[in-house]
Protein backbone atom coordinates (compact mmCIF):
# COMPACT_ATOMS: atom_id res chain seq x y z
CA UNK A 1 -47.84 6.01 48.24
CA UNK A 2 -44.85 5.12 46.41
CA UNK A 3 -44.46 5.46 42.80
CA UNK A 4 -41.93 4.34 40.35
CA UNK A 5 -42.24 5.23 36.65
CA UNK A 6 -40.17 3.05 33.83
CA UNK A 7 -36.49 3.34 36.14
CA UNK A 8 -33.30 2.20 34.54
CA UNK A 9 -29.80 2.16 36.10
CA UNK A 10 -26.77 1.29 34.83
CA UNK A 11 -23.23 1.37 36.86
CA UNK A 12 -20.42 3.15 35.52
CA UNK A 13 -18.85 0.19 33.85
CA UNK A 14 -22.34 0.82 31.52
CA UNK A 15 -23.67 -2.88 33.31
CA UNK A 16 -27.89 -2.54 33.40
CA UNK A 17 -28.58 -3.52 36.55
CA UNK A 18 -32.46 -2.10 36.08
CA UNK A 19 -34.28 -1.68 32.76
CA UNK A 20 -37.93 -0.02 32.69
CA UNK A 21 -38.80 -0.75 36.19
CA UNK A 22 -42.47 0.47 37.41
CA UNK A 23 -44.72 -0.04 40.08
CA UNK A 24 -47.03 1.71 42.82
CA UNK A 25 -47.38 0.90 46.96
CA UNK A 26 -50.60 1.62 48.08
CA UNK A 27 -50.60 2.99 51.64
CA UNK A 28 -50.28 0.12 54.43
CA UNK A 29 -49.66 -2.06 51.36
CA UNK A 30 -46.82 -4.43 52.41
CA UNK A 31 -44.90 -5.96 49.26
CA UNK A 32 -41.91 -8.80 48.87
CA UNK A 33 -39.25 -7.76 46.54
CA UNK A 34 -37.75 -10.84 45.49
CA UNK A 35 -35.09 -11.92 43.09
CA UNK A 36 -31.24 -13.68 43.12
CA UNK A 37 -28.24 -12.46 43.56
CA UNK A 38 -27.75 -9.50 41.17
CA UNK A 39 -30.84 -8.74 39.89
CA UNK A 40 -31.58 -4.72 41.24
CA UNK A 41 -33.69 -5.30 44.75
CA UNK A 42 -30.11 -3.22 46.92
CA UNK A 43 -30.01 -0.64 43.77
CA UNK A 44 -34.13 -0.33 43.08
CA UNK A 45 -34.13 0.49 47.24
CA UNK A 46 -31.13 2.71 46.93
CA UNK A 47 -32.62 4.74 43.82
CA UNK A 48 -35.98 5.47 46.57
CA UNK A 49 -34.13 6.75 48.98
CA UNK A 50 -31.71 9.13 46.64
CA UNK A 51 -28.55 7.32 47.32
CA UNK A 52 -28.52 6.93 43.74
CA UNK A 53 -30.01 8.54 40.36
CA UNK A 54 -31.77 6.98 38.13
CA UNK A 55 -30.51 6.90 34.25
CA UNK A 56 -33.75 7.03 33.39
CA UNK A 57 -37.38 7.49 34.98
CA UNK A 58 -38.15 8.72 38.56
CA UNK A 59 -39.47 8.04 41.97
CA UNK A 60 -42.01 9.47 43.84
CA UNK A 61 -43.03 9.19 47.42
CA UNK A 62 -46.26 10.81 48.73
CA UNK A 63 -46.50 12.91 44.85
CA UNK A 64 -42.73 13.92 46.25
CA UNK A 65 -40.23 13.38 43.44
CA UNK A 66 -37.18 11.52 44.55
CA UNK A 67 -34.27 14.41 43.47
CA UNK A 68 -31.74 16.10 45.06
CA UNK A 69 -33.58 19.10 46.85
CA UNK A 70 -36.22 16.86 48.09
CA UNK A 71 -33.97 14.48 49.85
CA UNK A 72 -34.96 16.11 53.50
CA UNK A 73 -38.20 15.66 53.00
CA UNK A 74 -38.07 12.14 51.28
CA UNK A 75 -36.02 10.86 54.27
CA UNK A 76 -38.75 12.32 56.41
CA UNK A 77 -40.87 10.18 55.07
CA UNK A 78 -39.03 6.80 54.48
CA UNK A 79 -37.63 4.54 56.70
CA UNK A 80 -34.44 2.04 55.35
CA UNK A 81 -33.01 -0.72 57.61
CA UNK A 82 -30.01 -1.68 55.80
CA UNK A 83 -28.92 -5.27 55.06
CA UNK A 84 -25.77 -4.70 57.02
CA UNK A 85 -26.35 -2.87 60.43
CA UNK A 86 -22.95 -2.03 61.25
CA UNK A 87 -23.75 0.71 58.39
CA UNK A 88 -26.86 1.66 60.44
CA UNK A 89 -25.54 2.09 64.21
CA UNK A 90 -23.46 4.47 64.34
CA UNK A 91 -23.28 6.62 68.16
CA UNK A 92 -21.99 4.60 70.62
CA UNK A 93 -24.66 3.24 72.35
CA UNK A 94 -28.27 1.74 71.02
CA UNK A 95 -30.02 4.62 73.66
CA UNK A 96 -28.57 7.49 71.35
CA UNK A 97 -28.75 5.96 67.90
CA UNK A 98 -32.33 5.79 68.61
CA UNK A 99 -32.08 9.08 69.82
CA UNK A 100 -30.47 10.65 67.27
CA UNK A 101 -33.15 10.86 64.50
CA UNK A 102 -36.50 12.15 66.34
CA UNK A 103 -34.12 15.08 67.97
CA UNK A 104 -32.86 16.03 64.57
CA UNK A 105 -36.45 15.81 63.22
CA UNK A 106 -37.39 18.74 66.20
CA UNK A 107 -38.92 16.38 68.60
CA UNK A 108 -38.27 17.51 72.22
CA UNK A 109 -36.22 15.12 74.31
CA UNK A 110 -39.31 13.93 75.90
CA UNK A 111 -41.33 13.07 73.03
CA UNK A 112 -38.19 11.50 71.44
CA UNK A 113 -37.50 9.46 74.81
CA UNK A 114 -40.95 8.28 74.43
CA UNK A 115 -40.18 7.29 70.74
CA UNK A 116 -37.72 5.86 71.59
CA UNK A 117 -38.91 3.76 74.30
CA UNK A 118 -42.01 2.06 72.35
CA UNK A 119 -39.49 1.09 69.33
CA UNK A 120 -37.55 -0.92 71.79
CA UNK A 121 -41.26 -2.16 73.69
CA UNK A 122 -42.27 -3.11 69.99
CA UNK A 123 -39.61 -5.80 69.49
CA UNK A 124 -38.98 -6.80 73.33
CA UNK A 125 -35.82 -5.30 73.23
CA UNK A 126 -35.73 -3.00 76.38
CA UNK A 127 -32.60 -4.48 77.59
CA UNK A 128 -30.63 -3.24 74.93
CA UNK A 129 -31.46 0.30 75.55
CA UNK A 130 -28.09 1.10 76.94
CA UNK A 131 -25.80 -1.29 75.84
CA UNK A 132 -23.03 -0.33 73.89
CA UNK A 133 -23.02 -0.90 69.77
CA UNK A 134 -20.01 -2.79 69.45
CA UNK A 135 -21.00 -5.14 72.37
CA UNK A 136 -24.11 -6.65 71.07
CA UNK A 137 -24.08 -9.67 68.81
CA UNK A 138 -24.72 -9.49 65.21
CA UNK A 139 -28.83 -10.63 65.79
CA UNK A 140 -29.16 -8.05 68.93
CA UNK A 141 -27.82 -4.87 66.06
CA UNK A 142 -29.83 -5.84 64.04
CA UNK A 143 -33.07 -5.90 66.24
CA UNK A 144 -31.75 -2.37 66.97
CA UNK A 145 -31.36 -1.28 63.89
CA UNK A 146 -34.88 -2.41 62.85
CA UNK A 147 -35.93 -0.63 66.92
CA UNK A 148 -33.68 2.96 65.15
CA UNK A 149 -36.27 2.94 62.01
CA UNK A 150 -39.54 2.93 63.84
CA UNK A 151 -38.19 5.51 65.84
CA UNK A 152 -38.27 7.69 63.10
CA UNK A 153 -42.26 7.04 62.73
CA UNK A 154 -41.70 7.23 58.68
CA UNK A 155 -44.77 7.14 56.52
CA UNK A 156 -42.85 4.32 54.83
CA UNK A 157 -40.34 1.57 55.12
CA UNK A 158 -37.80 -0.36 53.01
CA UNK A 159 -36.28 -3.07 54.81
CA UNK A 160 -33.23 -4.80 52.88
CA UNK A 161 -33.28 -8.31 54.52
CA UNK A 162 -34.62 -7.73 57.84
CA UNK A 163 -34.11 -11.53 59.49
CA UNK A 164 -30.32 -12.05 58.33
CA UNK A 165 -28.41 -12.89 61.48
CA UNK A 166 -31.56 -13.34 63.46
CA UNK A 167 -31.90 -16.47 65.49
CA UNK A 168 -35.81 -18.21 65.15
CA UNK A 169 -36.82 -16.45 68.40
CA UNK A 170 -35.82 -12.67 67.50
CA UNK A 171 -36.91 -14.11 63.40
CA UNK A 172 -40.63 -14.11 64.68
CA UNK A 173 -40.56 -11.27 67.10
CA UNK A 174 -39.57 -9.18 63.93
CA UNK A 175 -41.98 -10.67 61.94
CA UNK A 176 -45.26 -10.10 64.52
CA UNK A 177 -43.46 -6.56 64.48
CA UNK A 178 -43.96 -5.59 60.90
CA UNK A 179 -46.85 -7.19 60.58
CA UNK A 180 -48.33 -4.89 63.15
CA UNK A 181 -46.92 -1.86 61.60
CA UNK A 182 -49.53 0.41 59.91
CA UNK A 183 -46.95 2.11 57.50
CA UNK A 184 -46.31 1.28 53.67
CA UNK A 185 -43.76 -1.88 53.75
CA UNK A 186 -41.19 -2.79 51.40
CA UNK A 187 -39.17 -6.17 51.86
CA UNK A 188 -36.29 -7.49 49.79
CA UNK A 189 -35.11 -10.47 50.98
CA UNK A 190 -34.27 -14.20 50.49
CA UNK A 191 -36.24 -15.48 53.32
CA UNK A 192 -38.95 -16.29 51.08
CA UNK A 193 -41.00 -17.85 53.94
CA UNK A 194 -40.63 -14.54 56.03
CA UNK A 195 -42.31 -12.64 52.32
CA UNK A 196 -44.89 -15.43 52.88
CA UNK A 197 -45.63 -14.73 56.36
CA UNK A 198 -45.60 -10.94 55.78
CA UNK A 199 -46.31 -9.72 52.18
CA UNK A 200 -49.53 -9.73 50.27
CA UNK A 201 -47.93 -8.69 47.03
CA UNK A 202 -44.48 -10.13 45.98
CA UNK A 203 -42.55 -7.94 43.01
CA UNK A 204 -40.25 -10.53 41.46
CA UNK A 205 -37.03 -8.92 39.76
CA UNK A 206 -35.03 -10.69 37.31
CA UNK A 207 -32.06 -9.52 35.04
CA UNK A 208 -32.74 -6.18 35.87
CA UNK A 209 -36.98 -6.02 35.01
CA UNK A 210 -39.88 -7.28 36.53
CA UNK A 211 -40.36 -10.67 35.61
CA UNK A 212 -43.33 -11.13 37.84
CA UNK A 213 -45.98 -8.95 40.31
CA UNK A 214 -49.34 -10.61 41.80
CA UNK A 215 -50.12 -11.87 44.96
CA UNK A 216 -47.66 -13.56 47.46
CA UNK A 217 -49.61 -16.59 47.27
CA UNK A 218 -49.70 -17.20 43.81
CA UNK A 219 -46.21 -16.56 42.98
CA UNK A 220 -44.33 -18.30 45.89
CA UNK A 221 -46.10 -21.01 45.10
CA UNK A 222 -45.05 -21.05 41.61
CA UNK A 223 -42.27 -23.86 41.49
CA UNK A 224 -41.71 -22.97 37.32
CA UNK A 225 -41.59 -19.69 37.65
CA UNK A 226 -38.93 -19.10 40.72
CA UNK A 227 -36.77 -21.48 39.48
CA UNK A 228 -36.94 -19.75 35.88
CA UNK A 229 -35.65 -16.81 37.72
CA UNK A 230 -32.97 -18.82 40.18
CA UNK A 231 -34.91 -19.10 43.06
CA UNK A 232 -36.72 -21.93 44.57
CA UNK A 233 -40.12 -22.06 46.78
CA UNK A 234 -40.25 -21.22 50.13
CA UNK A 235 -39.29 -24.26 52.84
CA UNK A 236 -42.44 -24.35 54.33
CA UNK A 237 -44.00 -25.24 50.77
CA UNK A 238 -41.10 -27.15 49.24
CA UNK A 239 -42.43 -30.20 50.72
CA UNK A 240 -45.82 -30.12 49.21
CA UNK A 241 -44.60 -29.58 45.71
C-alpha cells in the first residue's frame, strides 16, 4: 500500500508546487496521475521515492515511512521508470543495467539472469539484451528502461510517462505489459488514452492539490472538468463529445 498524508512542497525560491496532498494505493490498484504542465505529478513521484522531502506531511509505503534511513528499504520496494531514460541506463550495455539491480539486491547470478531474462520476454524485447545503451533509439531505451524496473520485482511501481518516444507498436506492447503486472501501479502521464486503457482510478492534480480522484471513466470523460484544469479528453473520446 501506499500512503500519503496532507504533503506540501515548496522549491527553494518558496514556489508551492504541492499543497495538502493525500491519498492511498490499494495493493494491485493501478491509478492515472494526471495534470498539465506544472502542477506536482514529477515532484509528488519524487517525494515517494525520497529524492525529495516533503515541507510538510509524509509518505508511507507498506506502513514504511518515506525518510532518510528507510531509503534502502523503500527502494526495495518501489520501482520508478523515469520520464527521461538516458537518466535510467546507465552500464554500458542493456544485459548489465538489467543486471545490476537483482545482484545488488543478493540475488545469485542465476536467479538474476533469470530475472533478467523474463523482463526482456515480458515486453518482446530479447533482442536488445546485448546491445549497447547508446546504440538503441530513443523508443528501444525506453522499452529497456521499463524491461530494468521489472527486473527489480518491486512491490510497487511509479512510472513517469511510460509511452513518450514509443512508436504505436512498442505503445501497446507496454501497455498489455502493465496491464498484466500484479504490482501496485502509479502512472503520470499525458497520454490520457494510455490512463484510459490502463488505470481504474485517475488522481487529477491541479495548481499544486487534488482537484479531482474517482474512477478513470468518469473523469476522462469529463470534458468541463479537464479543461477547467488545462487538459482536454482523451482522443479516442474527443470525437463523441
Amino acid at each position: 500500500m501506499i500512503e500519503l498524508k496532507n504533503i506540501s512542497f515548496s522549491y527553494e525560491s518558496g514556489r508551492e508546487v504541492l499543497r495538502d496532498v493525500s491519498f492511498t494505493l490499494a495493493d494491485g490498484e493501478c491509478v492515472g496521475l494526471i495534470g498539465a504542465n506544472g502542477a506536482g505529478k514529477s515532484t509528488l513521484m519524487r517525494i515517494m521515492l525520497g529524492l525529495l522531502t516533503p515541507s510538510r506531511g509524509e509518505a508511507l509505503i507498506d506502513g514504511v515511512k518515506v525518510e532518510k534511513k528507510s531509503l534502502p528499504e523503500i527502494r526495495r520496494r518501489l520501482g520508478f521508470v523515469l520520464q527521461d531514460s538516458d537518466n535510467q541506463m546507465f552500464m554500458p550495455t542493456v544485459w548489465e543495467d538489467l543486471l545490476f539491480a537483482p545482484l545488488n539486491y543478493g540475488l545469485s547470478r542465476e536467479a538474476a539472469e533469470r530475472r533478467a531474462m523474463d523482463a526482456l520476454e515480458t515486453l518482446g524485447i530479447t533482442e536488445l539484451k546485448d546491445r549497447y545503451n547508446h546504440k538503441i533509439s530513443g523508443g528501444e531505451k525506453r522499452m529497456a528502461a521499463i524491461a530494468v524496473v521489472l527486473a527489480m520485482e518491486p512491490s510497487a511501481i511509479l512510472m513517469d510517462e511510460p509511452t513518450t518516444a514509443l512508436d504505436p507498436l512498442n505503445r501497446r506492447t507496454v501497455i498489455r505489459a502493465v496491464n498484466a503486472l500484479p504490482q501496485t501501479r502509479l502512472i503520470a502521464a499525458h497520454d490520457l488514452d494510455m490512463i484510459l486503457d490502463c488505470c481504474s482510478r485517475v488522481i487529477l492534480l491541479s495548481g499544486g492539490h487534488i482537484a479531482a480522484d474517482g474512477p478513470a471513466e468518469v473523469i476522462l470523460r469529463d470534458k468541463a472538468l479537464l479543461e477547467a484544469n488545462r487538459m482536454e479528453l482523451p482522443f479516442s473520446l474527443a470525437g463523441r463529445s
